[in-house]
C-alpha atoms as a PDB file:
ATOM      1  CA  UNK A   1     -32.651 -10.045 -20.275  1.00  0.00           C
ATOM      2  CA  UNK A   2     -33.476 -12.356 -23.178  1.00  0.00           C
ATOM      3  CA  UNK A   3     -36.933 -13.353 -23.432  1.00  0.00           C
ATOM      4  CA  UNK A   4     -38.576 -16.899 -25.629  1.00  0.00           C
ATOM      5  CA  UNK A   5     -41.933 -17.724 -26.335  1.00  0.00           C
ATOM      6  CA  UNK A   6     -43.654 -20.651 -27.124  1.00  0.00           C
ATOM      7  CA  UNK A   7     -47.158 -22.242 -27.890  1.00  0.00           C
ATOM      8  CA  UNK A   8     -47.604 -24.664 -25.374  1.00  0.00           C
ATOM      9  CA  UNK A   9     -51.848 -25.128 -26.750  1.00  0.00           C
ATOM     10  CA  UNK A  10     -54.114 -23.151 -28.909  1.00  0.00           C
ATOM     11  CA  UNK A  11     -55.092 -21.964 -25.409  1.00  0.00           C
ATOM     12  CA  UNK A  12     -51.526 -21.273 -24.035  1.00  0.00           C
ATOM     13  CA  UNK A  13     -48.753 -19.289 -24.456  1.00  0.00           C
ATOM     14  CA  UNK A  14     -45.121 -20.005 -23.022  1.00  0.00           C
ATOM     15  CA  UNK A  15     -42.678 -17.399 -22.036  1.00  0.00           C
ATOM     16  CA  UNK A  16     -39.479 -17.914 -20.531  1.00  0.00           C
ATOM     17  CA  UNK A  17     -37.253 -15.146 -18.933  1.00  0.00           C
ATOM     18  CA  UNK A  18     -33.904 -15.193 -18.456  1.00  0.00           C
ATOM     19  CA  UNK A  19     -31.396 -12.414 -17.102  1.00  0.00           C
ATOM     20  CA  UNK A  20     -32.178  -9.430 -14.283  1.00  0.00           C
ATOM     21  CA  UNK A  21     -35.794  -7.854 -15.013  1.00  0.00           C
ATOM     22  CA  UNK A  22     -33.988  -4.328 -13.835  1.00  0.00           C
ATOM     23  CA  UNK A  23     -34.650  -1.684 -16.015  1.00  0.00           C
ATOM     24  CA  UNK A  24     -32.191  -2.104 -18.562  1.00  0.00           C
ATOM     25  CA  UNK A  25     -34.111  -5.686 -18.285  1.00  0.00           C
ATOM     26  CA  UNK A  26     -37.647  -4.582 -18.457  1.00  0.00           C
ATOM     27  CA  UNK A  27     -36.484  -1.866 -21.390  1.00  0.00           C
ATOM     28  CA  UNK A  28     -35.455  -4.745 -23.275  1.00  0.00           C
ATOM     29  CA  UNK A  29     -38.106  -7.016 -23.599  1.00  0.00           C
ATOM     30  CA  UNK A  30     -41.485  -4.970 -22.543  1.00  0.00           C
ATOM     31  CA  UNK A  31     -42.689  -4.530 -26.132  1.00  0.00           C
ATOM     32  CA  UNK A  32     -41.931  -8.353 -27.143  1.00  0.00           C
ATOM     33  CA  UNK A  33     -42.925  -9.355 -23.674  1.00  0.00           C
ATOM     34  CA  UNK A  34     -46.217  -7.862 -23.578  1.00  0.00           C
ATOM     35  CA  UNK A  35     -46.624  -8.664 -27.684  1.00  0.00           C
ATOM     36  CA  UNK A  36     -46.091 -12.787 -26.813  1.00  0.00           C
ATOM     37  CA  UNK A  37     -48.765 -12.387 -24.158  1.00  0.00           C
ATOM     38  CA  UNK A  38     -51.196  -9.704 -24.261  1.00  0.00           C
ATOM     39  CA  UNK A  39     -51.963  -9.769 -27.913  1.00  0.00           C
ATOM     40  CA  UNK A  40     -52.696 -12.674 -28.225  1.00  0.00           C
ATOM     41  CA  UNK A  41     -55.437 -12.578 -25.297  1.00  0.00           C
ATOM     42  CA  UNK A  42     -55.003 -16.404 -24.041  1.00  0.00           C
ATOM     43  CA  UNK A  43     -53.967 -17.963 -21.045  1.00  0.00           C
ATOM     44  CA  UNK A  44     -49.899 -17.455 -20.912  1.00  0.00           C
ATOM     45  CA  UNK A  45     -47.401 -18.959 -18.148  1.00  0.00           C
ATOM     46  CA  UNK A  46     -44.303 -17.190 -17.283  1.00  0.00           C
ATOM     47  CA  UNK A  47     -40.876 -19.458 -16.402  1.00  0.00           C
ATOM     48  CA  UNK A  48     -39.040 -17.657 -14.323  1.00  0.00           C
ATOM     49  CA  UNK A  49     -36.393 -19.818 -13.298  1.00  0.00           C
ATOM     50  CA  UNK A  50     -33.869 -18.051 -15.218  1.00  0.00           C
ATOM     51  CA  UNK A  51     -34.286 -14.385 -13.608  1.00  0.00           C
ATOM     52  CA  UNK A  52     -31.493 -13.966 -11.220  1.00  0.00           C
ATOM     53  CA  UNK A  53     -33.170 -10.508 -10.287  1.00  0.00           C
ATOM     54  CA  UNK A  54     -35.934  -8.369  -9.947  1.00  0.00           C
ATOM     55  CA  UNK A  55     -36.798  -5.035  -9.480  1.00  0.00           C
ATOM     56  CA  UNK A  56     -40.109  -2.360  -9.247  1.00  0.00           C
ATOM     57  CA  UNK A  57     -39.978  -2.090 -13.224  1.00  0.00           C
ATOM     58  CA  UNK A  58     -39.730  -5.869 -13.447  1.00  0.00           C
ATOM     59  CA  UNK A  59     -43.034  -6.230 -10.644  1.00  0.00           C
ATOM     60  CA  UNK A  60     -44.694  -3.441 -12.899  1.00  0.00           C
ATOM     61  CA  UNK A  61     -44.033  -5.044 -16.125  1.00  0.00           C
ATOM     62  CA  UNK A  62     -45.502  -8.492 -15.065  1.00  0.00           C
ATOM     63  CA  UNK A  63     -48.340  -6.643 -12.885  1.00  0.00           C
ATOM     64  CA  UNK A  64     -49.411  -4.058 -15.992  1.00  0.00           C
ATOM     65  CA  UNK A  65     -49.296  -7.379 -18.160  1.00  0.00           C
ATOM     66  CA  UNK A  66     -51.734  -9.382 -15.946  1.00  0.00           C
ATOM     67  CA  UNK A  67     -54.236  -6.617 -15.905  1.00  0.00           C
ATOM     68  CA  UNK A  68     -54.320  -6.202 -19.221  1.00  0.00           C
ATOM     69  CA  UNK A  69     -54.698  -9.931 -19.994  1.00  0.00           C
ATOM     70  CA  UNK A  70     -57.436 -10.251 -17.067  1.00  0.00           C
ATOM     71  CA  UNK A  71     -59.432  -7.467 -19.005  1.00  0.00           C
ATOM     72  CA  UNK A  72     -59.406  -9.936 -22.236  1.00  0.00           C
ATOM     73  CA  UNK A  73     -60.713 -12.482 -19.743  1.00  0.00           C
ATOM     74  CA  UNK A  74     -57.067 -14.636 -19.641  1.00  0.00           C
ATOM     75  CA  UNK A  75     -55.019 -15.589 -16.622  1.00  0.00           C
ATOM     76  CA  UNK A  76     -51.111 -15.315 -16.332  1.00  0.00           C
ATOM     77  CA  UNK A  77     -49.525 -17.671 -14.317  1.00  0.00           C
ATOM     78  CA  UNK A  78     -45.570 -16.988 -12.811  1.00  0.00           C
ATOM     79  CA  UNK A  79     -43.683 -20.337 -11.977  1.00  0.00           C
ATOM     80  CA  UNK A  80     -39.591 -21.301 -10.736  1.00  0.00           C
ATOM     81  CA  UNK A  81     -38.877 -18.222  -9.231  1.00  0.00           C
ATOM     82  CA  UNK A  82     -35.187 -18.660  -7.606  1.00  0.00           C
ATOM     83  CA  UNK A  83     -35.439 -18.251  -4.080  1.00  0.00           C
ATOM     84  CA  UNK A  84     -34.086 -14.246  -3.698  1.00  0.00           C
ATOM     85  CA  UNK A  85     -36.684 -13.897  -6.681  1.00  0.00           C
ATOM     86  CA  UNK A  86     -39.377 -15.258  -5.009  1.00  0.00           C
ATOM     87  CA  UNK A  87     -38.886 -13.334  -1.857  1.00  0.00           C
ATOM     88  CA  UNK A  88     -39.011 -10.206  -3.582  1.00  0.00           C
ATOM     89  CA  UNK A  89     -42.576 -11.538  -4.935  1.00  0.00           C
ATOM     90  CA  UNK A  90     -43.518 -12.053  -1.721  1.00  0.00           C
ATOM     91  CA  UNK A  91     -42.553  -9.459  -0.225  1.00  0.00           C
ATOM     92  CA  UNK A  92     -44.620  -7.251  -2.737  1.00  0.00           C
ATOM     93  CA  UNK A  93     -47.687  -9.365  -2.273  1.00  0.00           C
ATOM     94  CA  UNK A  94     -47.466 -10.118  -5.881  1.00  0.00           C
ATOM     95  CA  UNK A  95     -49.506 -13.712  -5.406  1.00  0.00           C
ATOM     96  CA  UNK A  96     -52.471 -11.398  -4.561  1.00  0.00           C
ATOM     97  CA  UNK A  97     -52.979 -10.230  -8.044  1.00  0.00           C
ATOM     98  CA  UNK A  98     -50.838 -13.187 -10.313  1.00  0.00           C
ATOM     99  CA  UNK A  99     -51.014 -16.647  -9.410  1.00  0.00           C
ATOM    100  CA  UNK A 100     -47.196 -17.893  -8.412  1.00  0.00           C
ATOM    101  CA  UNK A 101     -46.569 -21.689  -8.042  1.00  0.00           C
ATOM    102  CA  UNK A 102     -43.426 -23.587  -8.385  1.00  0.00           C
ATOM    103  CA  UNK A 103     -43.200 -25.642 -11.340  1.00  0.00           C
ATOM    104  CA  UNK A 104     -44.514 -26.134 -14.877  1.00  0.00           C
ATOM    105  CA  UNK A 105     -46.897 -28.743 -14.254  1.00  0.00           C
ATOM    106  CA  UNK A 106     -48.539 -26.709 -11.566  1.00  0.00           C
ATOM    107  CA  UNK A 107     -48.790 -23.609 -13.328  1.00  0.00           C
ATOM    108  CA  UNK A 108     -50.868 -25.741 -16.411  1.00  0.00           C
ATOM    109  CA  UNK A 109     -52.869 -27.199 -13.231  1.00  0.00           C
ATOM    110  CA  UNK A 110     -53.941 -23.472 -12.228  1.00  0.00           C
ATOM    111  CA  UNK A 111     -55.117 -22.746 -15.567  1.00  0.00           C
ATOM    112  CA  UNK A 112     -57.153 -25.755 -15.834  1.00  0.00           C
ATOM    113  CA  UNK A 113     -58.965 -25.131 -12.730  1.00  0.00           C
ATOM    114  CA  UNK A 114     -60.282 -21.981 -14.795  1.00  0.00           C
END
């Protein structure tokens, strides 16, 4: 799993994924994923086009960081999940607790409407 981050705005933080958020995955980047996102306490959109696979540490990871960015009054937005990815998001109900849309443009929409 290799992980980049970016400042899209003073208000926005970019983070793209790319590789299986298994738990060798999750082991790798949850300190420097969490670190781009949470500490910095601003809005923060997630590319995922680039995970081929996901797994209950990889929903945990992006669930634990969500919460904690929620409590510093921030919103995380997931976008481009590959289809199988996607299913697995929806079939854990994930959209009911992080916004999931499908591109770029959308995900910057959904933070706007904040």
């Amino acid at each position: 799993m290799e992980l980049a981050s970016t400042e899209i705005s003073e208000k926005i933080t970019g983070v793209t994924l790319n590789g299986r958020l298994d738990a060798a995955g999750v082991d790798r980047i949850d300190l420097p994923f969490t670190a781009a996102i949470v500490t910095r306490a601003r809005n923060a959109i997630v590319d995922m086009s680039g995970v081929s696979f996901i797994a209950s540490m990889g929903i945990r990871l992006l669930i634990s960081t969500a919460r904690a960015l929620r409590l510093k009054g921030s919103t995380l937005v997931l976008f481009g999940a590959p289809e199988l990815v996607q299913g697995v998001l929806d079939d854990a109900a994930i959209d009911q607790i992080i916004p999931i849309v499908a591109t770029k443009e959308q995900a910057l929409a959904r933070l706007a409407e904040r």
